[in-house]
N, C-alpha and C. Protein backbone atom coordinates (compact mmCIF):
# COMPACT_ATOMS: atom_id res chain seq x y z
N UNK A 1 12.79 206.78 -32.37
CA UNK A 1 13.46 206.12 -31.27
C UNK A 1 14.92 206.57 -31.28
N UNK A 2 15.29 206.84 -30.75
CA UNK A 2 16.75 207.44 -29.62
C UNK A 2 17.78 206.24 -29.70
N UNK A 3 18.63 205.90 -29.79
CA UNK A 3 19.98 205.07 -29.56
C UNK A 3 19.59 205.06 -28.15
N UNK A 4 19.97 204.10 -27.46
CA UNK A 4 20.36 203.51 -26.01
C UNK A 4 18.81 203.27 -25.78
N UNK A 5 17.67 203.55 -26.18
CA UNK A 5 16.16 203.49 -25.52
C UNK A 5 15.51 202.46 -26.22
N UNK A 6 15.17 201.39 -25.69
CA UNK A 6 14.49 200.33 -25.53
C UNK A 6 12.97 200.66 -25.77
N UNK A 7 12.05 200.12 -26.62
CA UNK A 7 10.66 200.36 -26.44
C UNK A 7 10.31 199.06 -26.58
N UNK A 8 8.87 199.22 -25.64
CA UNK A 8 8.38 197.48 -25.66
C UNK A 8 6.82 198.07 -26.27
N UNK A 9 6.00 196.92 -26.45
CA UNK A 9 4.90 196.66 -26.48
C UNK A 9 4.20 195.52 -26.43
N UNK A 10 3.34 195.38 -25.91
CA UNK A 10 2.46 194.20 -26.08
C UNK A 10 1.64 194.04 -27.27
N UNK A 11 1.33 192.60 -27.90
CA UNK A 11 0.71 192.70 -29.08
C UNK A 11 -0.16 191.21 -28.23
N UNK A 12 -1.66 191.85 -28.76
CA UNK A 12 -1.97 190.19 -28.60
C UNK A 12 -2.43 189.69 -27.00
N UNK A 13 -2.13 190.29 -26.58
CA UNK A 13 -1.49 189.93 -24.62
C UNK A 13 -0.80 188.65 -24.28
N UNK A 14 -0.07 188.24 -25.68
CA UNK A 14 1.05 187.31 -25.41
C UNK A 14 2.05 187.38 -26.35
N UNK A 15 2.45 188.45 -26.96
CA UNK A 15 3.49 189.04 -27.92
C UNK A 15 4.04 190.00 -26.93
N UNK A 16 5.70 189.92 -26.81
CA UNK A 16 6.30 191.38 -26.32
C UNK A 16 7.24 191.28 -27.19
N UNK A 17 7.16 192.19 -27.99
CA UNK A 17 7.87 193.14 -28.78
C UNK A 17 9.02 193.80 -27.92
N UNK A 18 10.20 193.71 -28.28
CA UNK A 18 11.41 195.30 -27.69
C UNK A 18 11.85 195.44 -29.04
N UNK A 19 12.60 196.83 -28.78
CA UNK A 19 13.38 197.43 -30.43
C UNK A 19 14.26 197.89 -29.48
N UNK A 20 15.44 198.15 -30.13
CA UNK A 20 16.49 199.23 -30.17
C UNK A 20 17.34 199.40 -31.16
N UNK A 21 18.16 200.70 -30.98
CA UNK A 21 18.84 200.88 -32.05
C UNK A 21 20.31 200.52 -31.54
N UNK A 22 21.08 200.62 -32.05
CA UNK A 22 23.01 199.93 -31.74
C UNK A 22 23.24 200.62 -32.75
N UNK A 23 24.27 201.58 -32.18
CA UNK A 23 25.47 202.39 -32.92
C UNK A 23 26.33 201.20 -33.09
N UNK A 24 26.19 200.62 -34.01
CA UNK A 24 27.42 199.53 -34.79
C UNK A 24 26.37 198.49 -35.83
N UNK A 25 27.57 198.41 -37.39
CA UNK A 25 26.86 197.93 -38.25
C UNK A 25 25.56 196.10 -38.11
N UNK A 26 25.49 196.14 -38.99
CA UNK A 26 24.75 195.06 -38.75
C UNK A 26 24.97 193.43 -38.87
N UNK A 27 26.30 193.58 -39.28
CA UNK A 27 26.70 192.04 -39.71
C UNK A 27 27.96 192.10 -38.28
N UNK A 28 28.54 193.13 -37.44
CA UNK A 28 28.44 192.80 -36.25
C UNK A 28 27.38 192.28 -35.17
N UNK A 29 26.44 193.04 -35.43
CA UNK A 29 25.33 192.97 -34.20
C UNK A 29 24.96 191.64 -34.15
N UNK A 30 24.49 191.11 -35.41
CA UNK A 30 24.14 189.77 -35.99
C UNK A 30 25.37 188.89 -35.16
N UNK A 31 26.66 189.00 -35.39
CA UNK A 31 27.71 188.26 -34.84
C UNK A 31 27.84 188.27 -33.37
N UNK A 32 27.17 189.11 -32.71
CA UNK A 32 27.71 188.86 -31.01
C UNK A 32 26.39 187.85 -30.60
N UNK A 33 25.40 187.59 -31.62
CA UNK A 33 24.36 186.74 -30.97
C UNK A 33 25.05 185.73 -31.49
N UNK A 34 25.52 185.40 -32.35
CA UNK A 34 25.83 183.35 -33.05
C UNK A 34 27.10 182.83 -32.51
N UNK A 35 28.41 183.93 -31.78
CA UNK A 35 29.41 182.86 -31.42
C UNK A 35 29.46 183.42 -29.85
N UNK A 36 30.20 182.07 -29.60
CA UNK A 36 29.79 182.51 -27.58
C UNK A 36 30.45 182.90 -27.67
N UNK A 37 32.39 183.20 -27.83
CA UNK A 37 32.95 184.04 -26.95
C UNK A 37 32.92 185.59 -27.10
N UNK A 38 31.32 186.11 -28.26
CA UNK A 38 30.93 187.12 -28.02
C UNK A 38 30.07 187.07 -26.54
N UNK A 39 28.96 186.18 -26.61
CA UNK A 39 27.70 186.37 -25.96
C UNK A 39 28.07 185.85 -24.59
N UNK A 40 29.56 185.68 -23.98
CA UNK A 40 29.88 185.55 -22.80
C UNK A 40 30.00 186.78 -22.33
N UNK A 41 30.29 187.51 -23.05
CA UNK A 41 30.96 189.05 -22.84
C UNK A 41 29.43 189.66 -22.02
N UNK A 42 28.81 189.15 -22.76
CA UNK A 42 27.52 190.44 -22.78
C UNK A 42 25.97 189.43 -22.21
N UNK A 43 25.75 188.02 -22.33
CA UNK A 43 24.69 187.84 -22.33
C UNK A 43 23.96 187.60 -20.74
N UNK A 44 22.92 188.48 -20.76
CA UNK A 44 22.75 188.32 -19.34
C UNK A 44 22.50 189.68 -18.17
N UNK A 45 21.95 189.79 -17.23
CA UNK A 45 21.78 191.38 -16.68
C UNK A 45 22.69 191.44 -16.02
N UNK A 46 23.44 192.53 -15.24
CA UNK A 46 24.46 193.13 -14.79
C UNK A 46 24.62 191.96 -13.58
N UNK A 47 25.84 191.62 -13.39
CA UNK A 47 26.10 191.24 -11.97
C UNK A 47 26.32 189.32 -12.40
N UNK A 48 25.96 188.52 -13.60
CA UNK A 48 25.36 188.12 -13.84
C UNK A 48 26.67 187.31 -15.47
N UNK A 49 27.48 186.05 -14.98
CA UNK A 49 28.53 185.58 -15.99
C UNK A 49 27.86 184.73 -17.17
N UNK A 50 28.06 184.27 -18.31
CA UNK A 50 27.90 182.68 -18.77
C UNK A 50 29.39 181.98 -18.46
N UNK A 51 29.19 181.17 -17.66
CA UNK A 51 30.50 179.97 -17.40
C UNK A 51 30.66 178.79 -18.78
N UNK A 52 29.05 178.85 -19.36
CA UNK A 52 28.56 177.26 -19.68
C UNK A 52 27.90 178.22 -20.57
N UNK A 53 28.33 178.07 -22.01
CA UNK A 53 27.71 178.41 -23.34
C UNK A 53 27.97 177.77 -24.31
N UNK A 54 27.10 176.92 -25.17
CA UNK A 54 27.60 175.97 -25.84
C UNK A 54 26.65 176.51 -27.09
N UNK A 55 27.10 176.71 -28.43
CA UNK A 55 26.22 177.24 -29.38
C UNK A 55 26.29 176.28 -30.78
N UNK A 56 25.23 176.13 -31.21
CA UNK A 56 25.35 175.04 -32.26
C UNK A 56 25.11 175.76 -33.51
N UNK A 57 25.38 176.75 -33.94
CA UNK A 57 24.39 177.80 -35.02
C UNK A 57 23.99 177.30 -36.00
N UNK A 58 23.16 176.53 -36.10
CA UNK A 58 22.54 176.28 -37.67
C UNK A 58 20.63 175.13 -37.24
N UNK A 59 20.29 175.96 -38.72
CA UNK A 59 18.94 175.17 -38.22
C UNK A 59 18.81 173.82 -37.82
N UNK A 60 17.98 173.99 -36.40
CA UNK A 60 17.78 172.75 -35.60
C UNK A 60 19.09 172.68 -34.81
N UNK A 61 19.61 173.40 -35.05
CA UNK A 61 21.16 173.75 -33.84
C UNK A 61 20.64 173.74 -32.29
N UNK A 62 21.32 173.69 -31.45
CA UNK A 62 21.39 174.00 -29.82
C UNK A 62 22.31 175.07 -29.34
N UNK A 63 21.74 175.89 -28.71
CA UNK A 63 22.54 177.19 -27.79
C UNK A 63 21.94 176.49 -26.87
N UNK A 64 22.97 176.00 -25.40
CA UNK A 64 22.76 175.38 -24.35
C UNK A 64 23.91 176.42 -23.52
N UNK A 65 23.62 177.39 -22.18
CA UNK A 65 23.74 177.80 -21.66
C UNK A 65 23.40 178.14 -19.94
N UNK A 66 24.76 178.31 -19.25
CA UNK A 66 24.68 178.56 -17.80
C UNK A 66 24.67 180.23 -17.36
N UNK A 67 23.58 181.12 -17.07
CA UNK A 67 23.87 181.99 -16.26
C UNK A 67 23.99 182.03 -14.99
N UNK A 68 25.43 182.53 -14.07
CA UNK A 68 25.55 182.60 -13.22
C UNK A 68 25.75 183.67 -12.06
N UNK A 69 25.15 183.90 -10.87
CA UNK A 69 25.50 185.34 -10.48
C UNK A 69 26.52 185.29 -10.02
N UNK A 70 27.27 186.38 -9.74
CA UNK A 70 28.81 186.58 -9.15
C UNK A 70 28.97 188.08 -8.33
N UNK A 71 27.66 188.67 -8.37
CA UNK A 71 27.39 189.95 -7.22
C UNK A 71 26.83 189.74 -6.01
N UNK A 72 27.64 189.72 -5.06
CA UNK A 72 27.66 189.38 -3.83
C UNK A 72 26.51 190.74 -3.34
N UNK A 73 26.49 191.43 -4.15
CA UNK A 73 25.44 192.66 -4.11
C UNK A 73 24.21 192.26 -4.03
N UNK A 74 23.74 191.37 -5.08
CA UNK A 74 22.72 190.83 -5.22
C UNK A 74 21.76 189.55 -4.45
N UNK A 75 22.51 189.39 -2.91
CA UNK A 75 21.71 188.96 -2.24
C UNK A 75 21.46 187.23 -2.10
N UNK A 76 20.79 187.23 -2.34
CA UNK A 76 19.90 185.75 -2.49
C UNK A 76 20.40 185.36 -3.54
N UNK A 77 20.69 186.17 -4.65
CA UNK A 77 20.54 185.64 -5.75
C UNK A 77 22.03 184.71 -5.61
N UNK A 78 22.96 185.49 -5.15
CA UNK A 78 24.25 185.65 -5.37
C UNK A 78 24.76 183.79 -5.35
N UNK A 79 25.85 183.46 -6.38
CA UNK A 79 25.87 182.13 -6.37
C UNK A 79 24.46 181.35 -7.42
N UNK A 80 23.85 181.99 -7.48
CA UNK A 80 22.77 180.75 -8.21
C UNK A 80 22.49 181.25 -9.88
N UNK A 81 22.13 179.63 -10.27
CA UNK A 81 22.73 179.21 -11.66
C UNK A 81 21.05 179.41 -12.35
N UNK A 82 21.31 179.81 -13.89
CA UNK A 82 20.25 179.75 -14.19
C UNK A 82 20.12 179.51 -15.61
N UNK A 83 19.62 177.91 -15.84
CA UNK A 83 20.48 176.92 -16.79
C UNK A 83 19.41 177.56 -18.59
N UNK A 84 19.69 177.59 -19.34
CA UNK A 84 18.78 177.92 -20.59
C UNK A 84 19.34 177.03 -21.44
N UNK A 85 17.92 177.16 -22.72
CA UNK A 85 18.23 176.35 -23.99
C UNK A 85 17.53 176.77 -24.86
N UNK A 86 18.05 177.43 -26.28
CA UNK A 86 17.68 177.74 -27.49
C UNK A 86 17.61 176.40 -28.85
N UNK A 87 16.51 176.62 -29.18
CA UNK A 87 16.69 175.43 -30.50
C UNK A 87 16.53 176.46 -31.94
N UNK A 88 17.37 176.47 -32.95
CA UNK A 88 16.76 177.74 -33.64
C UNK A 88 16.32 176.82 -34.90
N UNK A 89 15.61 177.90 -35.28
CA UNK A 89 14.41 177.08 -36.03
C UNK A 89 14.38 177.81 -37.81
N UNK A 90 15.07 179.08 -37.57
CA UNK A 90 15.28 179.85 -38.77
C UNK A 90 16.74 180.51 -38.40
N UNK A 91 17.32 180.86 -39.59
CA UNK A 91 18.39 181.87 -39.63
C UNK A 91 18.40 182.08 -40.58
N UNK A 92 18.54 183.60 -41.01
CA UNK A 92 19.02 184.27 -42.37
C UNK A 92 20.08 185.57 -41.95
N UNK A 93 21.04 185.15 -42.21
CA UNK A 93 22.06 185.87 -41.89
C UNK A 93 22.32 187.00 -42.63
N UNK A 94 22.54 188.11 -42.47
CA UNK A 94 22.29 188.66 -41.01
C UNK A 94 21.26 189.19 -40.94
N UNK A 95 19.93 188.52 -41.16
CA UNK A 95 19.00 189.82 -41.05
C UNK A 95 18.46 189.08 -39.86
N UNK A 96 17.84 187.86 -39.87
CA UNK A 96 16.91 187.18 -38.66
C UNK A 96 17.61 186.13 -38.03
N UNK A 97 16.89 185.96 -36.98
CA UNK A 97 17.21 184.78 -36.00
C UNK A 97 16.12 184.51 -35.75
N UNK A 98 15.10 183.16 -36.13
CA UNK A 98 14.16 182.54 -35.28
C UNK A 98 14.61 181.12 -34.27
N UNK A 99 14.03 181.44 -32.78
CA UNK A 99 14.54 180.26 -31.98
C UNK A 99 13.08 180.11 -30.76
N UNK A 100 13.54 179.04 -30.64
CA UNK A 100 12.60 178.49 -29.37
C UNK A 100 13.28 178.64 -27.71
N UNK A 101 13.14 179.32 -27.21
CA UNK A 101 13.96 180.06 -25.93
C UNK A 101 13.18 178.72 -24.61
N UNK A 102 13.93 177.89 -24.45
CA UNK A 102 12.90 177.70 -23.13
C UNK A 102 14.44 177.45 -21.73
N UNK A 103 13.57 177.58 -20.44
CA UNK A 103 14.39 177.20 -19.35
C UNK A 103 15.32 175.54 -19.40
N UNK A 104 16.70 174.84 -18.82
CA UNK A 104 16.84 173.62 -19.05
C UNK A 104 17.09 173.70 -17.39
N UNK A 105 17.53 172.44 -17.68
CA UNK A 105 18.29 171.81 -16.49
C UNK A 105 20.13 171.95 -16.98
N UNK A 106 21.18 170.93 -16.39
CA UNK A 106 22.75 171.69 -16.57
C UNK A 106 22.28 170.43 -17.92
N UNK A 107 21.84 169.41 -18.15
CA UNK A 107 21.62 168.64 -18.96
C UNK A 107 21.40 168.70 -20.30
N UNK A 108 20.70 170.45 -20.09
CA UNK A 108 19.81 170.42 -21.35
C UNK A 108 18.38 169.95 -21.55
N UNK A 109 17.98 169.65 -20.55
CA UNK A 109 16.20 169.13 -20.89
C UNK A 109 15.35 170.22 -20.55
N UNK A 110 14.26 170.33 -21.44
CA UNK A 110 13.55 171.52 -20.47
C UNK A 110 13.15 171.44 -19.66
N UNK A 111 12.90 172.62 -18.60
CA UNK A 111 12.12 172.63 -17.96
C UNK A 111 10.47 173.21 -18.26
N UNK A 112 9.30 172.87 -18.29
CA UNK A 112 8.35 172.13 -18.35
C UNK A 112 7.38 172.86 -17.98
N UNK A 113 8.15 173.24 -16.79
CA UNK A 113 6.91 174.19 -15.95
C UNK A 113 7.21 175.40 -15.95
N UNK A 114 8.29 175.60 -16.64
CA UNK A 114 8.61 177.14 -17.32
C UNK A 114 7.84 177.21 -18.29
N UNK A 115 7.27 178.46 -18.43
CA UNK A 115 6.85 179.29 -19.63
C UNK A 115 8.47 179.10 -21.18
N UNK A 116 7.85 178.79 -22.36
CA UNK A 116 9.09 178.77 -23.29
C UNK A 116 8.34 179.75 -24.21
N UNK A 117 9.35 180.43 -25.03
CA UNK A 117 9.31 181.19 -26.16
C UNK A 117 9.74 181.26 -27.28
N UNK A 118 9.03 181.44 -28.03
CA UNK A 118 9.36 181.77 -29.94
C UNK A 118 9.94 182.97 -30.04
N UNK A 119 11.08 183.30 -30.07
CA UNK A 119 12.03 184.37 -30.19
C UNK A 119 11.88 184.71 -32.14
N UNK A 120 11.95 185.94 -32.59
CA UNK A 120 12.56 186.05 -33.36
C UNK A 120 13.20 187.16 -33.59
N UNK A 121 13.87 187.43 -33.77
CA UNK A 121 14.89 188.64 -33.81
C UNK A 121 15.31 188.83 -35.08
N UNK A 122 14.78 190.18 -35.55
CA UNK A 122 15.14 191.12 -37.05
C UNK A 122 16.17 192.11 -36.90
N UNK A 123 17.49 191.90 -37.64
CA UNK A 123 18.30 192.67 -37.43
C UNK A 123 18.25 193.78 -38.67
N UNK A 124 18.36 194.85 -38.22
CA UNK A 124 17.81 195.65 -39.41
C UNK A 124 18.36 197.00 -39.87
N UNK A 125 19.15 196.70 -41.39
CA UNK A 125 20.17 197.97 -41.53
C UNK A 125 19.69 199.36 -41.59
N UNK A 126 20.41 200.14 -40.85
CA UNK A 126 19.89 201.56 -40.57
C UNK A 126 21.43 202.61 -41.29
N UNK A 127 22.20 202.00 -41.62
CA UNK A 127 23.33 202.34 -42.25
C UNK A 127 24.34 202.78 -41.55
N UNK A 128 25.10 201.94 -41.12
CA UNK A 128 25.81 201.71 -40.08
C UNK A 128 25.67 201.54 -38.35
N UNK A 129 24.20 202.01 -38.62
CA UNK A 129 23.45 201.51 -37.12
C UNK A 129 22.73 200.32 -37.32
N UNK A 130 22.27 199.25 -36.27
CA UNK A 130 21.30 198.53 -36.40
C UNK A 130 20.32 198.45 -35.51
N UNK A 131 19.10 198.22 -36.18
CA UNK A 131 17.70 198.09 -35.17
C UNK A 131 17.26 197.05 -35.08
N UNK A 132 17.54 196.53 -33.57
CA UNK A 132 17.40 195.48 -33.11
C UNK A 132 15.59 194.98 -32.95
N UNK A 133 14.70 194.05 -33.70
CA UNK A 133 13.70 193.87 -33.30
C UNK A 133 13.64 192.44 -32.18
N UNK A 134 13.39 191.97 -31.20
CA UNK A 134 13.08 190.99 -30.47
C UNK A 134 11.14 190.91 -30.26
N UNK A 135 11.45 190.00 -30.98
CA UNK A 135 9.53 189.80 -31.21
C UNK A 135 9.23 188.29 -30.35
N UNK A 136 9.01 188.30 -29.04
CA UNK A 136 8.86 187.04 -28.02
C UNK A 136 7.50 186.36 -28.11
N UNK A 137 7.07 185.61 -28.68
CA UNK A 137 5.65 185.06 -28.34
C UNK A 137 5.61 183.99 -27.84
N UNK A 138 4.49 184.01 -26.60
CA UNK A 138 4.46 183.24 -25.48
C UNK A 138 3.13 182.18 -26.08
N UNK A 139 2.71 181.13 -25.01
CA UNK A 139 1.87 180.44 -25.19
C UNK A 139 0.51 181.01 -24.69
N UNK A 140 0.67 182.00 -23.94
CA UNK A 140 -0.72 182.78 -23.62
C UNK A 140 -0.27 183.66 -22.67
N UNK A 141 -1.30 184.65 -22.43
CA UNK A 141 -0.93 185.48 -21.34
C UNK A 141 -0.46 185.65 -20.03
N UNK A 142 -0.85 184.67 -19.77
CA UNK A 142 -0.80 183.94 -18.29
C UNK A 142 1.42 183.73 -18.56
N UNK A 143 1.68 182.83 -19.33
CA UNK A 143 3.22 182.53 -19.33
C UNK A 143 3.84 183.68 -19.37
N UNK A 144 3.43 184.62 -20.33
CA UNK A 144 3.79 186.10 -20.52
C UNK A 144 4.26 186.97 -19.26
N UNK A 145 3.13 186.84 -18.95
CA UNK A 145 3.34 187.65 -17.18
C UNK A 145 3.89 187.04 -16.55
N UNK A 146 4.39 185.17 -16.30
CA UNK A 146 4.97 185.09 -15.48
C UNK A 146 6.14 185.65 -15.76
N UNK A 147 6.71 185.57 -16.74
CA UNK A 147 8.15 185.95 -17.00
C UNK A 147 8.66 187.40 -17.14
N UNK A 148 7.56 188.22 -17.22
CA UNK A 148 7.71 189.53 -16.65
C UNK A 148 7.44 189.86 -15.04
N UNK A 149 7.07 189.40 -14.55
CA UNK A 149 7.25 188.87 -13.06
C UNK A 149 8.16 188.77 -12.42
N UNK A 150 8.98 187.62 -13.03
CA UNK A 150 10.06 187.51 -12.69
C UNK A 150 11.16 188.53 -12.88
N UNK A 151 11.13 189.67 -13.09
CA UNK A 151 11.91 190.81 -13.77
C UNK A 151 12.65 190.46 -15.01
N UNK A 152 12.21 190.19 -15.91
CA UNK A 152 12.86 190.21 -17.28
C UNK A 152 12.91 191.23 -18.31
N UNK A 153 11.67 192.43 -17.94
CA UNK A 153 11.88 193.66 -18.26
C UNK A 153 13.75 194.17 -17.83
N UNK A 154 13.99 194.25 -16.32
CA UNK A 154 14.82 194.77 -15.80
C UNK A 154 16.37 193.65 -16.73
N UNK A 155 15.97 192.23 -16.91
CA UNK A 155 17.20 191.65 -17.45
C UNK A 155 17.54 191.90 -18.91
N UNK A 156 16.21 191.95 -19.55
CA UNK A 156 16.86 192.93 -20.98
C UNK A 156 17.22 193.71 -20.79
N UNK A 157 16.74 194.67 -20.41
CA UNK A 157 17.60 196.21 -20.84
C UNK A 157 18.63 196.33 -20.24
N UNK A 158 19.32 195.65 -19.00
CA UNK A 158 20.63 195.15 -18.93
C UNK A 158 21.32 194.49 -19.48
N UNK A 159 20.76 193.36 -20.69
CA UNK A 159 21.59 192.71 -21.41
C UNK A 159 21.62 193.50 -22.52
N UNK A 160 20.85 194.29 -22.91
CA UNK A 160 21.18 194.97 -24.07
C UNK A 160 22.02 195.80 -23.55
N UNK A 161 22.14 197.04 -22.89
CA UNK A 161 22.92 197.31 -22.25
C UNK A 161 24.26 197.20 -22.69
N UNK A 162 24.42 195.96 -21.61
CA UNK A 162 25.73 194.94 -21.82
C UNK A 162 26.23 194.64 -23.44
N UNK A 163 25.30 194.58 -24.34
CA UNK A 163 24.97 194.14 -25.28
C UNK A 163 25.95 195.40 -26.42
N UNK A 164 25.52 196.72 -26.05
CA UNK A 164 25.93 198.16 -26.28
C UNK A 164 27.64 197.99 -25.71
N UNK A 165 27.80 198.05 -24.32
CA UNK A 165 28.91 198.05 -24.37
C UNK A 165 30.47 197.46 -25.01
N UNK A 166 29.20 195.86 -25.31
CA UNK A 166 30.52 195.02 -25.79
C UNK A 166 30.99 195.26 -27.39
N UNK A 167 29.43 195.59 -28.13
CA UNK A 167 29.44 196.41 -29.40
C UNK A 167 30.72 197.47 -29.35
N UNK A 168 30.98 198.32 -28.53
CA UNK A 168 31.60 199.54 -28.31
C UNK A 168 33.06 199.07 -28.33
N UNK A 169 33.31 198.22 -27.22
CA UNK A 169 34.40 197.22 -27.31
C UNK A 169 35.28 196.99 -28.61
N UNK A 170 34.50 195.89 -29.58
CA UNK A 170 35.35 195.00 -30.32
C UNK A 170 34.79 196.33 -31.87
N UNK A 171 33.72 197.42 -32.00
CA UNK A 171 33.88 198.01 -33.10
C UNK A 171 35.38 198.72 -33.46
């Protein structure tokens, strides 16, 4: 695998797997996911702010977050809020992050009739690069696809992306 190239796979037909690699060490990479006024910089697909990021880092912690659009480019979308909530359930610094990803309200409650996910993310030393694993497992196939549906293919690899640039930034 190539720096900047994203690979996915399905495992299961309710596992999606992405990898990448990040030109920058690993106890950065690890750091732009645990404090917000990294993951304001970067979290999210192009076009696309956090106003509202609130991060609790430690097990049984809360990451309670607002994405908002601000590309008048983008149509319909433009103006509308799109509220999330992480509960993390593991951390071993810096290698993993396990969390429970689901949709909220501005409140914080979930939403319900969203599909939610078991995130875990392996950060993994490559010696002075890191390889990012995001291992998503859904409740079945059916939730899976909705949320690839919804273009979430297209919002990772813009947040990683984003993710690359801000790396580039503060190394």
């Amino acid at each position: 695998m190539s720096d900047n190239t994203m690979v996915s796979r399905v495992e299961n037909e309710r596992v999606l797997v992405l990898e990448r690699v990040f030109n920058a060490p690993r106890d950065l990479v690890f750091k732009m996911f645990k404090e917000p006024e990294h993951l304001k910089h970067w979290w999210g697909p192009r076009g696309w702010e956090l106003p509202i990021c609130k991060v609790d880092f430690r097990v049984g912690g809360v990451w309670h977050f607002c994405m908002k659009c601000v590309d008048e480019n983008q149509g319909q979308f433009f103006g509308m809020e799109s509220w999330g909530k992480a509960v993390y359930k593991e951390i071993v610094e810096p290698e993993k992050i396990v969390l429970v990803d689901s949709f909220s309200d501005s409140e914080g409650n979930t939403n319900e009739s969203m599909p939610s996910t078991e995130v875990t993310l392996e950060f993994i030393d490559l010696g002075g690069k890191t390889k990012l694993v995001n291992r998503a497992e859904y409740v079945s196939a059916e939730a899976l696809k909705t949320v690839i549906d919804m273009g979430m293919m297209q919002g990772i690899t813009e947040t990683w992306d984003r993710l690359e640039e801000r790396l580039n930034e503060v190394k």
